[in-house]
Protein backbone atom coordinates (compact mmCIF):
# COMPACT_ATOMS: atom_id res chain seq x y z
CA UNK A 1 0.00 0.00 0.00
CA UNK A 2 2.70 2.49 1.27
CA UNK A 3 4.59 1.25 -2.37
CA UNK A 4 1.59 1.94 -4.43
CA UNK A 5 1.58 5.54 -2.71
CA UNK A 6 5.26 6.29 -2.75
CA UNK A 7 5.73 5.36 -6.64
CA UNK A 8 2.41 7.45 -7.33
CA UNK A 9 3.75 10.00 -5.54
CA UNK A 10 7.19 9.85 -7.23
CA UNK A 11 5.58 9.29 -10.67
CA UNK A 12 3.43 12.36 -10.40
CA UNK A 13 5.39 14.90 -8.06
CA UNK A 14 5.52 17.80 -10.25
CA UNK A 15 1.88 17.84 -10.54
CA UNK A 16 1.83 18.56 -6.78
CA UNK A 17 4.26 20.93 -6.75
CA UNK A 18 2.34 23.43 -9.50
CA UNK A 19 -0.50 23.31 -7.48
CA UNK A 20 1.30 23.99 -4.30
CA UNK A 21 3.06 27.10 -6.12
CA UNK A 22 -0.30 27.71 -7.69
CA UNK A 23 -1.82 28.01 -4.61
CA UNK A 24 1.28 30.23 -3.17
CA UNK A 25 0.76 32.71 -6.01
CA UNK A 26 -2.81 32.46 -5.21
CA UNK A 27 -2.40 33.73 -1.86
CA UNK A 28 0.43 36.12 -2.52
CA UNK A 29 -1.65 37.46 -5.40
CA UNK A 30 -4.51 38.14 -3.34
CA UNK A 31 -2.44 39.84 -0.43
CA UNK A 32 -0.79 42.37 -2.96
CA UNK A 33 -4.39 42.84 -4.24
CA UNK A 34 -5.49 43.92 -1.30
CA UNK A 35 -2.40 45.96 0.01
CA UNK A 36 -3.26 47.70 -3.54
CA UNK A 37 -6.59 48.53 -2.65
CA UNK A 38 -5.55 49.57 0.62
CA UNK A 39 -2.70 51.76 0.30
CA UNK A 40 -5.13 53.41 -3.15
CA UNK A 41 -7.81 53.74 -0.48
CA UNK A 42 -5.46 55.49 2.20
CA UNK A 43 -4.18 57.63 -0.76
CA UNK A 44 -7.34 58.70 -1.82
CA UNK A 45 -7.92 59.68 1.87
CA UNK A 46 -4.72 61.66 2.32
CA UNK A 47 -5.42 64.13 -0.79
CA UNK A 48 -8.74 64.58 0.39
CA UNK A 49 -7.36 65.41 3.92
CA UNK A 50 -4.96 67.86 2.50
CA UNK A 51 -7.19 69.44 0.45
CA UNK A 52 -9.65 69.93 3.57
CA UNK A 53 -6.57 71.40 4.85
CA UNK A 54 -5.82 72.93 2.13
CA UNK A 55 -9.38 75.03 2.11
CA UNK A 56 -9.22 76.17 5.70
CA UNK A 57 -5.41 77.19 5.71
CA UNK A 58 -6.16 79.11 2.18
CA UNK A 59 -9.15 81.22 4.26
CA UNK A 60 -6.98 81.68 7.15
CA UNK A 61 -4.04 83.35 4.86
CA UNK A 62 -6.86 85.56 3.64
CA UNK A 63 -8.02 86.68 6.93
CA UNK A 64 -4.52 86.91 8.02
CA UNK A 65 -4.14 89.18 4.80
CA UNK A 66 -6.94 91.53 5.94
CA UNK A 67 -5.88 91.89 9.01
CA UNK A 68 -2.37 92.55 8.19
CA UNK A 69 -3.92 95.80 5.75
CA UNK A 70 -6.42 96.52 9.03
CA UNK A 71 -3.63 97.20 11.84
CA UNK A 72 -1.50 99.00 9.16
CA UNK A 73 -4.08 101.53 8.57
CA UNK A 74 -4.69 101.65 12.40
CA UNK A 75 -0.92 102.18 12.73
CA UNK A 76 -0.79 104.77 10.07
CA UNK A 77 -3.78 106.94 11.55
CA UNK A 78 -2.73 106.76 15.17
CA UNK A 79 1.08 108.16 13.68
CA UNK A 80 -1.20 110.75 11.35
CA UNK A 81 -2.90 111.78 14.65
CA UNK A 82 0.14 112.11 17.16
CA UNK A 83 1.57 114.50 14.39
CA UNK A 84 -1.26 116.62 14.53
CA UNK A 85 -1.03 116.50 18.24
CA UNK A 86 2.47 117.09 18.43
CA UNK A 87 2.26 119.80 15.83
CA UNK A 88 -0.93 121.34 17.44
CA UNK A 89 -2.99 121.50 14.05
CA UNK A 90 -6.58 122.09 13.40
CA UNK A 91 -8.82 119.65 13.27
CA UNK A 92 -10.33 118.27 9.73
CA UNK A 93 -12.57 116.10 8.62
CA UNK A 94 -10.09 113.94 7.07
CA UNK A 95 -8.93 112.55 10.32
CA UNK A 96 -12.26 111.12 11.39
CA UNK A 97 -11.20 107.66 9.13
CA UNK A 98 -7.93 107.99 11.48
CA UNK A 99 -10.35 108.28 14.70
CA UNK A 100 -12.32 105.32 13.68
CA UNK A 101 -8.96 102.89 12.69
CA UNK A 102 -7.12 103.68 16.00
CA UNK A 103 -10.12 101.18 17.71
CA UNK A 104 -9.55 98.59 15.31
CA UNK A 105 -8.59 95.29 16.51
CA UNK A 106 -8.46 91.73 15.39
CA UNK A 107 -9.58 88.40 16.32
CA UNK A 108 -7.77 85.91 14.29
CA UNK A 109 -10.12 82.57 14.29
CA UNK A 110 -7.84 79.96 12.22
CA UNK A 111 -10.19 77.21 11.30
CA UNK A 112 -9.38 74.39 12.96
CA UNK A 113 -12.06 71.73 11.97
CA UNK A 114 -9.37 69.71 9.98
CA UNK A 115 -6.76 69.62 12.77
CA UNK A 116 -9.45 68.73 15.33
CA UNK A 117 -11.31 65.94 12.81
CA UNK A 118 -7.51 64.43 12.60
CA UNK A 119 -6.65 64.36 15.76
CA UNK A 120 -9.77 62.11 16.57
CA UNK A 121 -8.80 59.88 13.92
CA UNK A 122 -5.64 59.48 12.68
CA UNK A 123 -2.88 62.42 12.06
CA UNK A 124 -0.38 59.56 10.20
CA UNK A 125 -2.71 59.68 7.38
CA UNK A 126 -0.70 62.70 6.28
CA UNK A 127 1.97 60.30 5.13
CA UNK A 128 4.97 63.07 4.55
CA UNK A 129 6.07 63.48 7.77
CA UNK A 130 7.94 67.19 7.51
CA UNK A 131 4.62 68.25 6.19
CA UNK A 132 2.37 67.04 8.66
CA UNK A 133 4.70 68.26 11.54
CA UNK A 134 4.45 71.83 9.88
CA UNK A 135 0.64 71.44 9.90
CA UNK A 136 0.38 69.93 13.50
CA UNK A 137 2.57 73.03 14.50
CA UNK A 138 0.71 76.20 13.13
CA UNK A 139 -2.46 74.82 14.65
CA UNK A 140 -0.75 73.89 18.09
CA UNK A 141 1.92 76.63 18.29
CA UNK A 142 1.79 79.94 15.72
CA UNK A 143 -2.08 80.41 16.55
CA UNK A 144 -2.14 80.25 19.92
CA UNK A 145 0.53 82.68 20.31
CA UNK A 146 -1.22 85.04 18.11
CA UNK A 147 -4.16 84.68 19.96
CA UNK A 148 -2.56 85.53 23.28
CA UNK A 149 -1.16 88.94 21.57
CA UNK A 150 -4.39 89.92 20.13
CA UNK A 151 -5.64 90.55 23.68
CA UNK A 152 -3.27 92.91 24.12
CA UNK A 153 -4.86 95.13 21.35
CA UNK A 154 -8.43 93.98 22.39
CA UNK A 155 -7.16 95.85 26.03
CA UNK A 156 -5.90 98.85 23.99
CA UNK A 157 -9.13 99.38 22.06
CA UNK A 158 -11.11 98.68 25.52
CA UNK A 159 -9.23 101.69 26.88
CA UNK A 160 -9.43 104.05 24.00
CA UNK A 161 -13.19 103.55 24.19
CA UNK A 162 -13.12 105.63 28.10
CA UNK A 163 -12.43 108.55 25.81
CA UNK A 164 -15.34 108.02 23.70
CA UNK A 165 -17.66 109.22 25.85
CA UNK A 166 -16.24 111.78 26.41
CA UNK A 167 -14.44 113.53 23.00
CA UNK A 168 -16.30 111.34 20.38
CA UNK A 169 -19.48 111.17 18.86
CA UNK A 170 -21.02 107.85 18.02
CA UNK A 171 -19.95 106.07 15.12
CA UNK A 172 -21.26 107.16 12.01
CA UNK A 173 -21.79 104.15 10.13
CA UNK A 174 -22.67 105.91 6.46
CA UNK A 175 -19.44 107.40 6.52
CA UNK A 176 -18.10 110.43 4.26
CA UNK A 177 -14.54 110.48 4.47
CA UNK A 178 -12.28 112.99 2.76
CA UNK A 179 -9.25 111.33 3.63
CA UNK A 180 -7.61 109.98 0.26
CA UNK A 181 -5.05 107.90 2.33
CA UNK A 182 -6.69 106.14 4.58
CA UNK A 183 -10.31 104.58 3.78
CA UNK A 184 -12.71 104.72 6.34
CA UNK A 185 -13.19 101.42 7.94
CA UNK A 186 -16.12 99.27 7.83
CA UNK A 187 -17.81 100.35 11.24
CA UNK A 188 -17.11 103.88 10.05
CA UNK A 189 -15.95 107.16 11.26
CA UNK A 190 -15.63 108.91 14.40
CA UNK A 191 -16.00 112.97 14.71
CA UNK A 192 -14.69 114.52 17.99
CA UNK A 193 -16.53 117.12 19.87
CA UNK A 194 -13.94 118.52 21.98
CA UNK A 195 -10.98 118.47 19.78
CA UNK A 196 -8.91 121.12 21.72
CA UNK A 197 -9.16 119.49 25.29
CA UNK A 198 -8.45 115.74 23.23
CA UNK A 199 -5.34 117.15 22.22
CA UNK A 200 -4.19 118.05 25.36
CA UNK A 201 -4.77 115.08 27.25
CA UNK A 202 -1.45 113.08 27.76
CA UNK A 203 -2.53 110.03 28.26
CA UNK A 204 -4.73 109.77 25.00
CA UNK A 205 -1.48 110.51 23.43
CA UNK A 206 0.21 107.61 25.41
CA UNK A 207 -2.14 105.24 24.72
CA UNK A 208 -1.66 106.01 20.97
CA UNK A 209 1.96 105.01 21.30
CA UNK A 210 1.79 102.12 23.12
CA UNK A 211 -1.22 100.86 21.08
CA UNK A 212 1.61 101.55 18.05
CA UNK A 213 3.82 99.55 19.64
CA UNK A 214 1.57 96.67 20.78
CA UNK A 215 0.55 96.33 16.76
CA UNK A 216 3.98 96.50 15.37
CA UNK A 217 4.65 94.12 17.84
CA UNK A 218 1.54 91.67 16.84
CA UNK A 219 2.43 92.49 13.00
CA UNK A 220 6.51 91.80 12.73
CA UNK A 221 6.33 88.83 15.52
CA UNK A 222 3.21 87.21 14.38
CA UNK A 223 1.63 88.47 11.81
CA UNK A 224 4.06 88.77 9.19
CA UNK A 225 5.37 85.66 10.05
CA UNK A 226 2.96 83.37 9.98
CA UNK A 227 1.70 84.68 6.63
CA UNK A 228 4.72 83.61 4.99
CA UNK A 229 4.37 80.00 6.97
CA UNK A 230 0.81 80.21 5.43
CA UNK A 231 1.88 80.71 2.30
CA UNK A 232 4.87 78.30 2.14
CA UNK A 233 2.29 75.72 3.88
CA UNK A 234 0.10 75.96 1.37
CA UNK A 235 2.79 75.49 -1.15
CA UNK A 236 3.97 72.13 0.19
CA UNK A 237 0.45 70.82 0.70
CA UNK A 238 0.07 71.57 -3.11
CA UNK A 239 3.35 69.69 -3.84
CA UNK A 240 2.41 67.06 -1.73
CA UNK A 241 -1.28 66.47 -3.51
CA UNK A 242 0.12 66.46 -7.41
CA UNK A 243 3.16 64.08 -5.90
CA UNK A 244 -0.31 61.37 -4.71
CA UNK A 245 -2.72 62.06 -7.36
């Protein structure tokens, strides 16, 4: 019996051994078809991640943008003001658009749905790993320090509104401005009502210059910075998404 199955065996042994390397390329077939499909899925993921990222860091650069243009008019008029102070000039109507910008302040809100949505599943999906440490760190570091100087100006503004009340009227939110430098902002224009006394209060003057100071220091630490991070961000995330598609 064993005979019978040893010469069968010995007669046909290359029949077995196609269909054991039949079945080996059979299963190792199936396991690359499947690491295909997976690593297509998980690329098909990661562009669509990056281009999520992509959308929010492309509004933030814009905001960042108009904020940039909002604190250098504020900047301007509060410099246009302390010259006319300094220089004891008349008042005109051209510096009510230089009233109104000296209260302007910013609250940058950097959208962070795509960081947060990440974190909760899986940040290694952004396979580059210099790219997603530049992503992870303008969401966890540059934005939170801007944040923190913003309230400086937010205390600035709260203090320049004391003399309101007192040298201002209320905003005039149709505004007329005949200032051809600066354009009036978008809450409008402020007209004092005791321009003489304003002048001659010291510590409206001193709040001018330190608010000057504050913003240059929000717009050459922060600002300015992390607009060119935005911009070379968005850069690499564009690299990064014609490199996978």
């Amino acid at each position: 019996m064993l005979r019978t199955i040893f010469n069968h065996l010995k007669s046909q042994w290359y029949k077995y051994v196609i269909e054991v390397i039949v079945v080996i390329l059979g299963i190792l077939i199936a396991y690359n078809l499947e690491q295909w499909s997976n690593d297509r899925s998980n690329k098909k993921r990661e562009i669509e991640v990056l281009k999520e990222f992509k959308r929010a860091l492309s509004a933030d650069l814009a905001e960042m943008n108009s904020n940039i243009r909002m604190h250098e008019y504020s900047i301007l008029s509060s410099r246009i003001i302390l010259k006319v102070i300094k220089d004891n000039l008349p008042y005109h109507d051209s510096l009510d658009a230089c009233f109104a910008h000296t209260h302007a302040f910013t609250v940058f809100s950097g959208r962070v749905g795509p960081i947060e949505q990440l974190k909760n599943t899986n940040l290694a999906i952004v396979s580059n790993d210099s790219l997603r440490l530049e992503i992870i760190s303008m969401y966890d570091e540059a934005y939170p320090r801007i944040r923190l100087v913003e309230l400086a100006i937010r205390r600035d503004y709260e203090q320049l509104r004391d003399f309101d009340r007192l040298y201002f009227e209320a905003y005039d939110v149709d505004p007329v401005s005949t200032n051809k430098n600066v354009p009036p902002p978008f809450w409008g224009i402020m007209r004092p009502i005791r321009f003489t006394e304003l002048k001659t209060n010291p510590e409206y003057s001193a709040l001018l210059r330190a608010r000057i100071s504050n913003q240059m220091g929000l717009l050459r630490g922060h600002y300015n910075p992390t607009e060119k991070a935005l911009s070379n961000l968005l850069n690499q995330i564009d690299q990064e998404i014609r490199r996978l598609e």
